[in-house]
Protein backbone atom coordinates (compact mmCIF):
# COMPACT_ATOMS: atom_id res chain seq x y z
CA UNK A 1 10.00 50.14 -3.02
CA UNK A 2 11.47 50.49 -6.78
CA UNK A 3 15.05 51.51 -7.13
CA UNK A 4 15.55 54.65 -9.13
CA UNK A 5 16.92 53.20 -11.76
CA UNK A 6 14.51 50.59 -12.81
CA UNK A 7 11.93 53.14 -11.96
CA UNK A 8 13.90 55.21 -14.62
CA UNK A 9 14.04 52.21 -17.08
CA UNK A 10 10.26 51.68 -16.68
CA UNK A 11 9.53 55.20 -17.67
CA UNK A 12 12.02 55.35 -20.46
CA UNK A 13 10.05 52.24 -22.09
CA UNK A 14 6.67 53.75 -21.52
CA UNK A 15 7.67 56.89 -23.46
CA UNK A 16 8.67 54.85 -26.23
CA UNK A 17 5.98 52.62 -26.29
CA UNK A 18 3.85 55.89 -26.55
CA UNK A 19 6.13 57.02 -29.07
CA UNK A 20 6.12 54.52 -31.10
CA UNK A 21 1.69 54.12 -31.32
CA UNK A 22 1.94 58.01 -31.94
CA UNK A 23 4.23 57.25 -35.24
CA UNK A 24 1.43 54.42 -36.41
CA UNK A 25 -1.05 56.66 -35.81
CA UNK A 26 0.18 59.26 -38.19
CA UNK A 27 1.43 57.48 -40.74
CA UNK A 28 -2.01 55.01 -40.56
CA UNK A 29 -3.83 58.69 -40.45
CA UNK A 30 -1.39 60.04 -43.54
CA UNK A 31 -2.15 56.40 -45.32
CA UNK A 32 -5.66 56.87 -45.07
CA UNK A 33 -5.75 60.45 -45.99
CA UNK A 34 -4.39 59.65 -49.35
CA UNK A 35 -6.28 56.29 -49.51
CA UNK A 36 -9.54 58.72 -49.43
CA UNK A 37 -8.01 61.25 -51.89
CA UNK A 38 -7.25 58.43 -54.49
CA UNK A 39 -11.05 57.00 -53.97
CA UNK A 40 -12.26 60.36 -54.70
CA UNK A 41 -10.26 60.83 -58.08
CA UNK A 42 -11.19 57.27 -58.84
CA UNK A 43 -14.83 57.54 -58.43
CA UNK A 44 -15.50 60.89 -58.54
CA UNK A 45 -18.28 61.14 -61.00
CA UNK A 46 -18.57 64.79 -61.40
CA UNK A 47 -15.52 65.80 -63.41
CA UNK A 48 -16.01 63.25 -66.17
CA UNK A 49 -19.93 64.02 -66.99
CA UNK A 50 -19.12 66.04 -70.06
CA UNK A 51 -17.09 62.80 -71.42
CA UNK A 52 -20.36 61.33 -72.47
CA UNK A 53 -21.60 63.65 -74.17
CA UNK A 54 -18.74 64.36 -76.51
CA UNK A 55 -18.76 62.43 -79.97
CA UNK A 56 -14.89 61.74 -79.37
CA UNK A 57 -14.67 63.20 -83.13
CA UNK A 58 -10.95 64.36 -83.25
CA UNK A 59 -10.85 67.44 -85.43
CA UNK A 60 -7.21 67.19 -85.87
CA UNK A 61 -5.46 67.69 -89.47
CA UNK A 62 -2.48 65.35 -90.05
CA UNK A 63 0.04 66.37 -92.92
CA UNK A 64 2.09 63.71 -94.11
CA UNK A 65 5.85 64.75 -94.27
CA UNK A 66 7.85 63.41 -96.97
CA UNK A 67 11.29 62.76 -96.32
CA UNK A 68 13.95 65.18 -98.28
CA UNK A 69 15.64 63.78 -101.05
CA UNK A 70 19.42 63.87 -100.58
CA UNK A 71 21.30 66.74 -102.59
CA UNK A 72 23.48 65.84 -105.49
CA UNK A 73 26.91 66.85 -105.82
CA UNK A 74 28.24 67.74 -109.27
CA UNK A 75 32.26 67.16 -110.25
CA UNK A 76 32.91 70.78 -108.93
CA UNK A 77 31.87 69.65 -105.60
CA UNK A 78 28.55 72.15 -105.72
CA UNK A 79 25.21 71.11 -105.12
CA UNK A 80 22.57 70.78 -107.97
């Protein structure tokens, strides 16, 4: 018969042995999870249909800014 305390030491390793595949499983689970989510915003054909349709005409009005001229002191030490 097993003494106690190996019997103890066997148990100990098989619960963290089962620990330890229960913490790869989640995380490979997690991993995957996201893996899937990125694949789906990757391919995911739906959301960029209207894309190809648009004439990628940019209707936006640029103003070109002229920088200020410095002000000029007179003798008096006012500006002109």
């Amino acid at each position: 018969m097993m003494k106690k305390s190996t019997f103890g030491a066997v148990l100990a390793f098989l619960f963290v042995a089962a620990g330890a595949l229960t913490a790869a499983a989640l995380y490979l689970y997690r991993r995957e999870k996201e893996l899937d989510e990125y694949e789906r915003l990757l391919f995911n054909e739906d959301e960029y249909e209207d894309e190809d349709e648009d004439d990628y005409g940019d209707d936006t009005v640029y103003q070109t800014i002229q920088p200020e001229t410095p002000a000029v002191e007179d003798e008096t030490g006012g500006q002109v």
